[in-house]
Each structure stands twice: as structure tokens, then as C-alpha cells.
C-alpha atoms as a PDB file:
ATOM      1  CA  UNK A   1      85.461 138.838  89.183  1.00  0.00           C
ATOM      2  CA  UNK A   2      85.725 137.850  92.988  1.00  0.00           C
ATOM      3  CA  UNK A   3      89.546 137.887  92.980  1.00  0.00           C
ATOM      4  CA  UNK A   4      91.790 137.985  90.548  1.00  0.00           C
ATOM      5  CA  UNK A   5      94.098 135.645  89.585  1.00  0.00           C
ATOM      6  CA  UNK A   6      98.137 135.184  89.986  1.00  0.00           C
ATOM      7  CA  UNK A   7      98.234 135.712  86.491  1.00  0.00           C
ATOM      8  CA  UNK A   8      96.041 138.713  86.042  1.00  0.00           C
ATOM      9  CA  UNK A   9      98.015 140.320  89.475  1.00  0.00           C
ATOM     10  CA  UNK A  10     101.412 139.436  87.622  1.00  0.00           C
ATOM     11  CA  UNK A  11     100.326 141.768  84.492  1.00  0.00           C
ATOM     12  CA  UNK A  12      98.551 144.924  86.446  1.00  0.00           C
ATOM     13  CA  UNK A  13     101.856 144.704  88.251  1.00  0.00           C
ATOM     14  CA  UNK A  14     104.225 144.355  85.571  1.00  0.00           C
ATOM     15  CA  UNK A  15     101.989 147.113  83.361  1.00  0.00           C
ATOM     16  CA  UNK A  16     102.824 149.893  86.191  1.00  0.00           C
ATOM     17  CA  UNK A  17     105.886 148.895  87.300  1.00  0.00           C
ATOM     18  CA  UNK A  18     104.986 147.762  90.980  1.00  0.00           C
ATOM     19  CA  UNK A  19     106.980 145.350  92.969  1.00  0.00           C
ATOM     20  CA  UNK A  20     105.168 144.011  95.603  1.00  0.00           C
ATOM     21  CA  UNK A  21     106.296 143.608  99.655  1.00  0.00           C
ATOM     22  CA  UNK A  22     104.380 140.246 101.132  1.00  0.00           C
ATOM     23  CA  UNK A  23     105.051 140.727 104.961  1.00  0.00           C
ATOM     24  CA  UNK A  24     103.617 137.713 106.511  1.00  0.00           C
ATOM     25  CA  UNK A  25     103.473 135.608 109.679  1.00  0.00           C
ATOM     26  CA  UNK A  26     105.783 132.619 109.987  1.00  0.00           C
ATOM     27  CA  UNK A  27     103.225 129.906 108.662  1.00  0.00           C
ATOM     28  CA  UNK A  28     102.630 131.818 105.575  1.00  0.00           C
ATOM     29  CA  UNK A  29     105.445 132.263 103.898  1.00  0.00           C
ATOM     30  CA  UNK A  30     106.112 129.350 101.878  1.00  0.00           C
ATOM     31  CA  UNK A  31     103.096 130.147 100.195  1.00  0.00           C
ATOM     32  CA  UNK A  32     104.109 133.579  99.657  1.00  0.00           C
ATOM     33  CA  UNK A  33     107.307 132.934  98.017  1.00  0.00           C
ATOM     34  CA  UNK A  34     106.298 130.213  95.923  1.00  0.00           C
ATOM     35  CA  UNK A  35     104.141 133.585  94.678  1.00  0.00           C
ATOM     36  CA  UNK A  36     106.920 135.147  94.728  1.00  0.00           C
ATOM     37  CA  UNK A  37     108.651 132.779  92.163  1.00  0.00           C
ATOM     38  CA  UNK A  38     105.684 132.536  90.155  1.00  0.00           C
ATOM     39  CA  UNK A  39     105.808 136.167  89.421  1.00  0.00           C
ATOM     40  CA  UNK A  40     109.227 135.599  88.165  1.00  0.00           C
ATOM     41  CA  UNK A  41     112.597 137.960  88.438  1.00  0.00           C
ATOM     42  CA  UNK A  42     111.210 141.191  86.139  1.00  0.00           C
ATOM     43  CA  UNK A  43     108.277 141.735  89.104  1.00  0.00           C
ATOM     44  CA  UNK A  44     110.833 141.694  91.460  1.00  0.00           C
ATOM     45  CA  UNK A  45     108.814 140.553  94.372  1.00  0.00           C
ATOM     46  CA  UNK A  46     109.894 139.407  98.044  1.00  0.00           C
ATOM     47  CA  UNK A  47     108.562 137.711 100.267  1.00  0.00           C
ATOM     48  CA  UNK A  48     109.325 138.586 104.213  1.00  0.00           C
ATOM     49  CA  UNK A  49     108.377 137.107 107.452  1.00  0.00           C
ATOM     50  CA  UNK A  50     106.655 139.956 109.507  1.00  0.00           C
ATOM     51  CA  UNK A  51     107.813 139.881 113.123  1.00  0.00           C
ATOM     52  CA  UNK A  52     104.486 139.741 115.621  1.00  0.00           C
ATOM     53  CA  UNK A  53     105.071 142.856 116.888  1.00  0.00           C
ATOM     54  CA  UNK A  54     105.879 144.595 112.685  1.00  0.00           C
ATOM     55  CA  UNK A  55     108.877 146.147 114.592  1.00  0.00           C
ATOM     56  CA  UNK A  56     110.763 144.546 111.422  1.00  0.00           C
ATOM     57  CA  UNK A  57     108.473 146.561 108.219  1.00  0.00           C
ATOM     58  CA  UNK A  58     110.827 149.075 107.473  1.00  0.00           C
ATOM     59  CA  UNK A  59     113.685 146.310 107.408  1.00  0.00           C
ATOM     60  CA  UNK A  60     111.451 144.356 104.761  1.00  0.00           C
ATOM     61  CA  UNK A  61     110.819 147.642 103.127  1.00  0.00           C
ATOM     62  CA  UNK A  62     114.536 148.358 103.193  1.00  0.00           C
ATOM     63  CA  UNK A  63     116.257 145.188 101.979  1.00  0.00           C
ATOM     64  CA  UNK A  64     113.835 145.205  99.408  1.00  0.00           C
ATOM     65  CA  UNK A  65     114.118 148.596  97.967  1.00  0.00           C
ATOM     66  CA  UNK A  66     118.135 148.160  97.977  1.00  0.00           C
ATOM     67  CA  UNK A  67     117.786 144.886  96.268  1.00  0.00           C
ATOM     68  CA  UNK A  68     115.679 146.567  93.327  1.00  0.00           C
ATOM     69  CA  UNK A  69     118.294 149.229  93.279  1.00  0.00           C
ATOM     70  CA  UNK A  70     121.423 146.752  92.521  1.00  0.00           C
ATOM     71  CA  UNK A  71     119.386 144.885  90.140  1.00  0.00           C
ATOM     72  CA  UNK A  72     119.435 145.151  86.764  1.00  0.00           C
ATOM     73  CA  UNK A  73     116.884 143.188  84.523  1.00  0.00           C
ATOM     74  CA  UNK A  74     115.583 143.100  80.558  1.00  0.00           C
ATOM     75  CA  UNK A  75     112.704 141.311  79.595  1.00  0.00           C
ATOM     76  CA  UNK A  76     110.212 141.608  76.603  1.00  0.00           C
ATOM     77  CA  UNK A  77     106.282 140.770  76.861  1.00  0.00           C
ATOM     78  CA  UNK A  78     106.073 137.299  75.876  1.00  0.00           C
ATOM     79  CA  UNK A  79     102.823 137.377  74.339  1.00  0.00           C
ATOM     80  CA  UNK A  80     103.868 140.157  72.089  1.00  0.00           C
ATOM     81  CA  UNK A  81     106.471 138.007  70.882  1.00  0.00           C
ATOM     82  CA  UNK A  82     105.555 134.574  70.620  1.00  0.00           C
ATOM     83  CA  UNK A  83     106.527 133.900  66.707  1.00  0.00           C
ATOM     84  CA  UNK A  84     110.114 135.147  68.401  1.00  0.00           C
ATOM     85  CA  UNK A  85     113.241 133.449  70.001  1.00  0.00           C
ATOM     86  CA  UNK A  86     115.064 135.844  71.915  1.00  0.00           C
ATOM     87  CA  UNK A  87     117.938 135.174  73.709  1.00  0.00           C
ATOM     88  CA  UNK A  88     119.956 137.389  76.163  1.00  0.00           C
ATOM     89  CA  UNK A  89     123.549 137.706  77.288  1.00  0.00           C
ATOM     90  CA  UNK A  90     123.964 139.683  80.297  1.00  0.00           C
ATOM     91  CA  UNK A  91     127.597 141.747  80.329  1.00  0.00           C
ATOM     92  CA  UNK A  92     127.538 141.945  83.817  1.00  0.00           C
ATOM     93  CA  UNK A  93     130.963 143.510  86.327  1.00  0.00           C
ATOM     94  CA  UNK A  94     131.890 139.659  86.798  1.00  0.00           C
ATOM     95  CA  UNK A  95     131.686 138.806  83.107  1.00  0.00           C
ATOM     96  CA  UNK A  96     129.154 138.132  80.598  1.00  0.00           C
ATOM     97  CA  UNK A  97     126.941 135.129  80.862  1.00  0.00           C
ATOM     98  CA  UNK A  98     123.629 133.892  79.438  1.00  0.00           C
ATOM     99  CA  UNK A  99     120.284 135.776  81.200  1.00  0.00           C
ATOM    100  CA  UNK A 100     118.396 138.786  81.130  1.00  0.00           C
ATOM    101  CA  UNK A 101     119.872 140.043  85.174  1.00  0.00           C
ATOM    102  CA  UNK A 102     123.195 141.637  86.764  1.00  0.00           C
ATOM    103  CA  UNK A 103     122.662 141.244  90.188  1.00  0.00           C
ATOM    104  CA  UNK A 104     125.207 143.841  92.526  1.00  0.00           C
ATOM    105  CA  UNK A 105     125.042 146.931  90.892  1.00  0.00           C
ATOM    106  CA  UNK A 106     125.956 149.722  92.213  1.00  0.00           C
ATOM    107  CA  UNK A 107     125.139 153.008  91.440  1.00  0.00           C
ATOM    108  CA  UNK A 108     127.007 154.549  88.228  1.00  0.00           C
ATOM    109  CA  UNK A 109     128.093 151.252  87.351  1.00  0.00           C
ATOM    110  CA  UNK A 110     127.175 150.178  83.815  1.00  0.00           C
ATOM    111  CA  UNK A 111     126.069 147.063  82.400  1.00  0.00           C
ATOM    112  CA  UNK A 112     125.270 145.964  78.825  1.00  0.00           C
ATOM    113  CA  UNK A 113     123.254 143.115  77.485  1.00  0.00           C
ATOM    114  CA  UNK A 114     123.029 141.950  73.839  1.00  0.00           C
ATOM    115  CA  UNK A 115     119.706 140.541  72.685  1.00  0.00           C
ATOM    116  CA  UNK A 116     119.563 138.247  69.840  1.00  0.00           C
ATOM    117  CA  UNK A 117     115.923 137.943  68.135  1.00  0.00           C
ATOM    118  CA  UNK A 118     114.852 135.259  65.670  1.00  0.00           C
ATOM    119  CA  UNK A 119     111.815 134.974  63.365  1.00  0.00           C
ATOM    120  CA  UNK A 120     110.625 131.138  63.910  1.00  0.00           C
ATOM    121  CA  UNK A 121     107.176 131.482  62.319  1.00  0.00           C
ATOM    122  CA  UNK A 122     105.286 134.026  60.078  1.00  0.00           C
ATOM    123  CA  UNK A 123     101.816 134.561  60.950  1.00  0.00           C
ATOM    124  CA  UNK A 124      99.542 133.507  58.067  1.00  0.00           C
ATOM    125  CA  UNK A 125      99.459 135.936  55.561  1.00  0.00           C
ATOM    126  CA  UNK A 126     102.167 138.088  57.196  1.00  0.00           C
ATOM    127  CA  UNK A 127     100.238 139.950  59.192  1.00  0.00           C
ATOM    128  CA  UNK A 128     101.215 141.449  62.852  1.00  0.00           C
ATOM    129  CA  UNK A 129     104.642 142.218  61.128  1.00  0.00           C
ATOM    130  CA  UNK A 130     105.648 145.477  59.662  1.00  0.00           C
ATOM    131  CA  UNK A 131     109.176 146.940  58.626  1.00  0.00           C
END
């Protein structure tokens, strides 16, 4: 494999926990967030614009690293789970809504969510199931 795909960066990514820092030029950055979006909330991505001279990195670096701190997200592997619906409800400090993120957390703060899982369909013969 040349390159790998958005899809294959997305898992190595999610498998060791690394959020990714895209500091680009001005003309790039459209691209670079619609990556960003692509790789959805759980990566927890961003997507800067890199000043000419870098003089703003550590900013980027910064205002990223806060933003993971204050966020709080669940999510489940969704090709472990694809026989399952599972929805979320996010008990966040400003109330509880539907989702799997509190945004705004600060440290010591606590926030709950409660996950409902259904069974749609049973593999044939019941296997990839156990007790």
C-alpha cells in the first residue's frame, strides 16, 4: 500500500488513542477539516491554519490539547456491534440530552451517560453471541 486511506488512518488512530494536529497553510484547510469531520468527534481531530512564519504551533497545539481536556466522549466500535442499536443520553452540567459528548468540562467535574443497547438481529445460528 502507497498510502493509506482516510478510513484505514481513522482506525490506527482510534486503536492508540491519537488525535491528530493538521497545521496547514491558508488554501488547505477546507480540505483538512472536511478530514477532520470525516474522522468524526471520538478522534477528536482539528484542523488549524499555520501562520507562514509557524510563530502560531504551540497556539494550535494549545487550543487543541485544552479542547480534548473539557471533552468528554463514549463511543463503541461499530463494526463490533452491527446486529446492535445503541443509543446514548449524555447527563451533561447543562442537562441531559441525546449524544455520546459533554462539551465544557472542567476538571473534577462529573458527567454520566446512560447507554441503551438493543438486539435487532441474531446472527445465523447464534453465533458471535455469548452470555
Amino acid at each position: 500500500m502507497d498510502y493509506p486511506s482516510l478510513a484505514h488512518l481513522r482506525k490506527v488512530l482510534s486503536d492508540n488513542r491519537i488525535v491528530p494536529i493538521f497545521a496547514v497553510d491558508v488554501n488547505s484547510i477546507d480540505i483538512y477539516r472536511e478530514v477532520v469531520d470525516y474522522f468524526g468527534k471520538e478522534i477528536g481531530a482539528e484542523a488549524g491554519i499555520l501562520y507562514s512564519n509557524s510563530t502560531n504551533i504551540v497556539q494550535l497545539i494549545r487550543n487543541t490539547y485544552e479542547k480534548i481536556g473539557t471533552t468528554q466522549t463514549v463511543f463503541h466500535d461499530k463494526q463490533d456491534t452491527k446486529d446492535l442499536k445503541i443509543e446514548y443520553l449524555a447527563h451533561c452540567l447543562g442537562g441531559s440530552f441525546p449524544g455520546q459528548t459533554c462539551e465544557n468540562v472542567t476538571i473534577g467535574e462529573t458527567v454520566n451517560f446512560t447507554v441503551s443497547v438493543t438486539l435487532e438481529n441474531c446472527p445465523a445460528g447464534g453465533k458471535g453471541y455469548t452470555q
